[in-house]
C-alpha atoms as a PDB file:
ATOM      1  CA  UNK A   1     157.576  58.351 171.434  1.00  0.00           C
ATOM      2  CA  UNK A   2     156.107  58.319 168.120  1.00  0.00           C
ATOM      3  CA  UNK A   3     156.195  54.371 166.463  1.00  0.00           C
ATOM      4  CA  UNK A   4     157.797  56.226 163.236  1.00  0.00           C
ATOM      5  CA  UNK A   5     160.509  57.941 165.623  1.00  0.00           C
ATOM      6  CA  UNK A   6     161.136  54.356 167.228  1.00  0.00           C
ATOM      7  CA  UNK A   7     161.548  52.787 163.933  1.00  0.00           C
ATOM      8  CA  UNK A   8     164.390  55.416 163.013  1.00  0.00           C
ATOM      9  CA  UNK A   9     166.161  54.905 165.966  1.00  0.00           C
ATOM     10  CA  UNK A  10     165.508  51.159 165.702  1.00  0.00           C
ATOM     11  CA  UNK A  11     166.911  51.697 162.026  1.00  0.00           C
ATOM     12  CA  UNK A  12     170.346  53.739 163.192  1.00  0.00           C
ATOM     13  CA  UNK A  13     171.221  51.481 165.786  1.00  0.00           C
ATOM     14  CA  UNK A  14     170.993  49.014 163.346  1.00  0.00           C
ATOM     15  CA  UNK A  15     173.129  50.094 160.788  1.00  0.00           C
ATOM     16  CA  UNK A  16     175.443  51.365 163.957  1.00  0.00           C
ATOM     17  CA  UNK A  17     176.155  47.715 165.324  1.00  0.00           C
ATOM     18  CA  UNK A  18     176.149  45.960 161.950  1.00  0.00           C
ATOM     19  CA  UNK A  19     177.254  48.948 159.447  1.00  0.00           C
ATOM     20  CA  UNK A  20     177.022  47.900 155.626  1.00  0.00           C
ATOM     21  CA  UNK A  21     180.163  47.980 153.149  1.00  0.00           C
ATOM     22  CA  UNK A  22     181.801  48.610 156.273  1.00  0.00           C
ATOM     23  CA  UNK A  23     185.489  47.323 155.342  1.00  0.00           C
ATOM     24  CA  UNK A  24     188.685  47.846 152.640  1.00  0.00           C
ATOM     25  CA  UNK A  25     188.032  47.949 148.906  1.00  0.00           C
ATOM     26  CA  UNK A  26     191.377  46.905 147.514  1.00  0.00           C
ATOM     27  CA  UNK A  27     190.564  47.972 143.974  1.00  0.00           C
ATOM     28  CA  UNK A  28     189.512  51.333 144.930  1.00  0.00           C
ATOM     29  CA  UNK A  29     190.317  54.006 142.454  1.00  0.00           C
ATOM     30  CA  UNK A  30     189.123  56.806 144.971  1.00  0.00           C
ATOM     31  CA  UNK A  31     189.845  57.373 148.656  1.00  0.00           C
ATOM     32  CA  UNK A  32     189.120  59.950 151.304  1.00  0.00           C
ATOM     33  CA  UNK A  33     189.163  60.715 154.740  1.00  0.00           C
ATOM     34  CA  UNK A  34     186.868  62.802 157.419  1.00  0.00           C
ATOM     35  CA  UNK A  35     187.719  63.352 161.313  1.00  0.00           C
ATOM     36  CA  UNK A  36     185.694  65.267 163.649  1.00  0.00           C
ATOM     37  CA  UNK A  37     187.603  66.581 165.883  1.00  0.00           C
ATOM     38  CA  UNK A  38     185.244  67.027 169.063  1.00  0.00           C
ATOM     39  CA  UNK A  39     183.990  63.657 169.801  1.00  0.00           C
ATOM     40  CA  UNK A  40     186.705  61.602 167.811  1.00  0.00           C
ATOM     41  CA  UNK A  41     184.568  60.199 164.760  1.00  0.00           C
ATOM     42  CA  UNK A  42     187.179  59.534 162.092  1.00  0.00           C
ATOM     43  CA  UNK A  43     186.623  57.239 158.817  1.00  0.00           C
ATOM     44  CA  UNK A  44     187.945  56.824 155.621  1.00  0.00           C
ATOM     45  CA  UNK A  45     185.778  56.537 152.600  1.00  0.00           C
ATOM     46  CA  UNK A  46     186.839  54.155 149.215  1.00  0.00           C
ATOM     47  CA  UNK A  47     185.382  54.155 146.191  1.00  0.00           C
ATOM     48  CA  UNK A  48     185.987  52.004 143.090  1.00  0.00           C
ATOM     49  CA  UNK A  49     184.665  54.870 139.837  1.00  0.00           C
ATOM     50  CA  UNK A  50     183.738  53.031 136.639  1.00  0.00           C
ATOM     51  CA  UNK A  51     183.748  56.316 134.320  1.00  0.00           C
ATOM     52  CA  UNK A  52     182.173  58.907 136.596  1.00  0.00           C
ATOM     53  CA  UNK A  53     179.831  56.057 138.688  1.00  0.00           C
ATOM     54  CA  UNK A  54     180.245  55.118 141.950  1.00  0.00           C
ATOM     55  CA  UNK A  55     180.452  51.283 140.810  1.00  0.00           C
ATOM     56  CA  UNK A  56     181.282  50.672 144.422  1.00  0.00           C
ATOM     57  CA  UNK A  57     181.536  52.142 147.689  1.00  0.00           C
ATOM     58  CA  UNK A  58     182.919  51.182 151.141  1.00  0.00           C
ATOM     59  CA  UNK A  59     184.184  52.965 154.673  1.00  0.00           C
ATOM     60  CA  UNK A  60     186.185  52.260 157.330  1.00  0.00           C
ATOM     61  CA  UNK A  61     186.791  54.034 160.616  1.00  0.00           C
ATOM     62  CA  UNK A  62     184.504  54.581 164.112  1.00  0.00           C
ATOM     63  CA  UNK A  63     182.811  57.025 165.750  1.00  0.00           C
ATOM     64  CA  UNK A  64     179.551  57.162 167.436  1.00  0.00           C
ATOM     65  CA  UNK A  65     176.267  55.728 166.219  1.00  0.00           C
ATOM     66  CA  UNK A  66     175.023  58.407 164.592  1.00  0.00           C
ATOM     67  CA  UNK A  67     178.168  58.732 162.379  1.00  0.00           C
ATOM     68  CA  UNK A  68     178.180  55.389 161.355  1.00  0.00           C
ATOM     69  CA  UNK A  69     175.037  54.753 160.702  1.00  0.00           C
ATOM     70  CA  UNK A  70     174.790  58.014 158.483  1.00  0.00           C
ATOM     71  CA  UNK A  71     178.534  56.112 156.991  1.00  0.00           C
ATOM     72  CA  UNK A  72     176.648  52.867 156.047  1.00  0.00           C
ATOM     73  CA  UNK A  73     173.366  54.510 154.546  1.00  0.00           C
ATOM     74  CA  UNK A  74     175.583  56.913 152.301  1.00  0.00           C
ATOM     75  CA  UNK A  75     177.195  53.381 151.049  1.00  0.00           C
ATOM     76  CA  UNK A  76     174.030  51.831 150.196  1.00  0.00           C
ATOM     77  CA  UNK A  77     172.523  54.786 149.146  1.00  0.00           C
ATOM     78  CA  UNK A  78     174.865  55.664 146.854  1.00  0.00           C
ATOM     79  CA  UNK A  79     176.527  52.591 145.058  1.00  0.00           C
ATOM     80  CA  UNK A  80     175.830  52.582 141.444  1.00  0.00           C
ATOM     81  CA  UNK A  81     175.242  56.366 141.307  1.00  0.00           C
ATOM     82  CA  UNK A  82     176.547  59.131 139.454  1.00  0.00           C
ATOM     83  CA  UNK A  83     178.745  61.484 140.666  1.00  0.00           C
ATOM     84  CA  UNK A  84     176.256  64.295 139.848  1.00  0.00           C
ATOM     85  CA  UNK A  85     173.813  62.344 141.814  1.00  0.00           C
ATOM     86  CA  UNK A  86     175.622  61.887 144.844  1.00  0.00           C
ATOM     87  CA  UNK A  87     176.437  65.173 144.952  1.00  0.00           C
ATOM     88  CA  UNK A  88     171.895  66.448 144.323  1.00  0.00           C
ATOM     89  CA  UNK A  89     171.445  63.598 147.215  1.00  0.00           C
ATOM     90  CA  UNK A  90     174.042  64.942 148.782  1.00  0.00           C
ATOM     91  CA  UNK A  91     172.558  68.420 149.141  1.00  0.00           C
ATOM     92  CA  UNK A  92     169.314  67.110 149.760  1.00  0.00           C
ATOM     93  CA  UNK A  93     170.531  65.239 153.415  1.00  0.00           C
ATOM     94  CA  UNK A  94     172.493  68.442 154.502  1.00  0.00           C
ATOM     95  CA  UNK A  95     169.198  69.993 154.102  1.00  0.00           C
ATOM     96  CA  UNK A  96     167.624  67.737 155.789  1.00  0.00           C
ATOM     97  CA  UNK A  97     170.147  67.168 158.678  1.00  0.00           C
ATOM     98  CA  UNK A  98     171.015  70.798 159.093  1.00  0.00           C
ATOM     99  CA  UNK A  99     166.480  71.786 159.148  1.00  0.00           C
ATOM    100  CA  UNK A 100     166.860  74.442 156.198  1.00  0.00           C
ATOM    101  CA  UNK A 101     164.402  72.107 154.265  1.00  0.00           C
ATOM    102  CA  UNK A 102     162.790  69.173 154.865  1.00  0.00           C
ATOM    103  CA  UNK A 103     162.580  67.046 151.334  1.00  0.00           C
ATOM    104  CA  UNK A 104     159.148  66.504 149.768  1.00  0.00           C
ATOM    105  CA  UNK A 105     158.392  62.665 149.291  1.00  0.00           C
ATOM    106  CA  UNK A 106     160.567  59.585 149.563  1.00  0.00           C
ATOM    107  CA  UNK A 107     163.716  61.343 147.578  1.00  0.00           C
ATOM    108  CA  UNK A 108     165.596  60.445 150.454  1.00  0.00           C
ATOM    109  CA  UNK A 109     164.543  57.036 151.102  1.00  0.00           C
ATOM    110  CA  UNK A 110     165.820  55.516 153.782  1.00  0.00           C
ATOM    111  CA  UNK A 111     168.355  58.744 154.842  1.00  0.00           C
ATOM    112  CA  UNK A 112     164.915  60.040 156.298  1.00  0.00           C
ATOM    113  CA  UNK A 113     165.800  58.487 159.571  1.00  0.00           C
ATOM    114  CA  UNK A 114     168.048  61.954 159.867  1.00  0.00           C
ATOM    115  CA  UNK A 115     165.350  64.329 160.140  1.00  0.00           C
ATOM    116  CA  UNK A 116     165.418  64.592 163.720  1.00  0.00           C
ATOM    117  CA  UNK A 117     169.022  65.032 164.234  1.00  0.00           C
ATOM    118  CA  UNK A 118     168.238  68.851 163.514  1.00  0.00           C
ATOM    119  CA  UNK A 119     167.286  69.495 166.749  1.00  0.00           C
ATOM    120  CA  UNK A 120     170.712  68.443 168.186  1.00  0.00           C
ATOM    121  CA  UNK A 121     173.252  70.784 166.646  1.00  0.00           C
ATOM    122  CA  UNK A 122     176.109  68.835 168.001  1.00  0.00           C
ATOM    123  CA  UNK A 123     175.089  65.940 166.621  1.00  0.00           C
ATOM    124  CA  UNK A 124     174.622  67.603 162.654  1.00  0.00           C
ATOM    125  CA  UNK A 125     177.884  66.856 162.717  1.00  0.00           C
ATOM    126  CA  UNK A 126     178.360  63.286 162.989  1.00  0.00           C
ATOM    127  CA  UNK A 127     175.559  62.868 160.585  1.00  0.00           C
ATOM    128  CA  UNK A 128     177.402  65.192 158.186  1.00  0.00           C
ATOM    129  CA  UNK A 129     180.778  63.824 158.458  1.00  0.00           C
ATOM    130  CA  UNK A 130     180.558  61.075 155.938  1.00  0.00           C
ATOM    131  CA  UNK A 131     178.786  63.396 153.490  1.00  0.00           C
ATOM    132  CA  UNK A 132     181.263  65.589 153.547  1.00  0.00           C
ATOM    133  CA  UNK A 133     184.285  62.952 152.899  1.00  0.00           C
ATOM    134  CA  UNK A 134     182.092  62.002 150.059  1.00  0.00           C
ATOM    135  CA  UNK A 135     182.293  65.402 148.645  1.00  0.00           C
ATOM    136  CA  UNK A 136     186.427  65.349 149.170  1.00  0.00           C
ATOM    137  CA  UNK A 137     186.532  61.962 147.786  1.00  0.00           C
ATOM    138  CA  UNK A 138     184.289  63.106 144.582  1.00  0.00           C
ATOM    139  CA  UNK A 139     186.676  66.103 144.357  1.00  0.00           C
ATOM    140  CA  UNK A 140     189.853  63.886 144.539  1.00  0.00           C
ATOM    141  CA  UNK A 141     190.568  65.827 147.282  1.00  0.00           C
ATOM    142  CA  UNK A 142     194.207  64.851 149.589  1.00  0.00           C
ATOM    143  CA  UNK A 143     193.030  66.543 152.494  1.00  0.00           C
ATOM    144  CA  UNK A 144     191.032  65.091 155.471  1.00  0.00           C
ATOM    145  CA  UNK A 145     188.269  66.780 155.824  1.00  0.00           C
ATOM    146  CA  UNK A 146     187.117  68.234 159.657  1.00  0.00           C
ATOM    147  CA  UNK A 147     183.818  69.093 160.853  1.00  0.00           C
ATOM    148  CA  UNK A 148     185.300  72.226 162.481  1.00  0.00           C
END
């Protein structure tokens, strides 16, 4: 195994065991929630908007590490963003997670650590699952959204 590869899964094990903005947000003006059906990942995502920024952003929920890893990097990646920017970075990690492009550069940051999940098809959808609550949640959206 490659150093790099070790240092992802070093990096999603991390963010698995001690997730970030992992918890409530009382004054949360947004909420929404994501369930994957298959292997029982479920959380809820809460988001406090100042105009149309994500001013701050937290989850709550389990699932396996994958899931909440990809859960606490979308928090940290995203706080202080606009919604039209969550939904480009968006785009750019289904990309990436799903192998229909791989992004050029560092525009994904530390959301990189995804790339290999491409070559597990089951597991595209844990990474996914938060990313695609985030797209309910920026909709306003009152239904849970499923991976299947």
């Amino acid at each position: 195994m490659t150093e790099l590869r070790e240092l992802y899964q070093e990096l999603i094990l991390d963010h698995s065991r001690s997730p970030r903005n992992f918890g409530p947000l009382p004054d949360a003006t947004r909420h929404a929630e994501g369930f994957n059906p298959l292997c029982g990942d479920h959380y809820h995502l809460h988001a406090r908007m100042e105009g149309d920024r994500l001013a701050a952003l937290r989850f709550e929920g389990a699932g396996c590490a994958i899931s909440k890893a990809s859960a606490s990097l979308l928090t940290q990646a995203l706080a202080g963003k606009t919604e039209a920017e969550a939904r480009t970075l968006f785009e750019a990690f289904h990309a990436l997670v799903t192998g229909a492009a791989r992004p050029a550069g560092d525009r994904l940051g530390k959301l990189a650590v995804f790339s290999g999940v491409s070559e597990f098809p089951a597991r595209v959808k844990c990474a996914a699952l938060a990313w695609h609550t985030l797209l309910a949640l920026l909709d306003q959206s009152d239904e849970a959204v499923t991976t299947e």
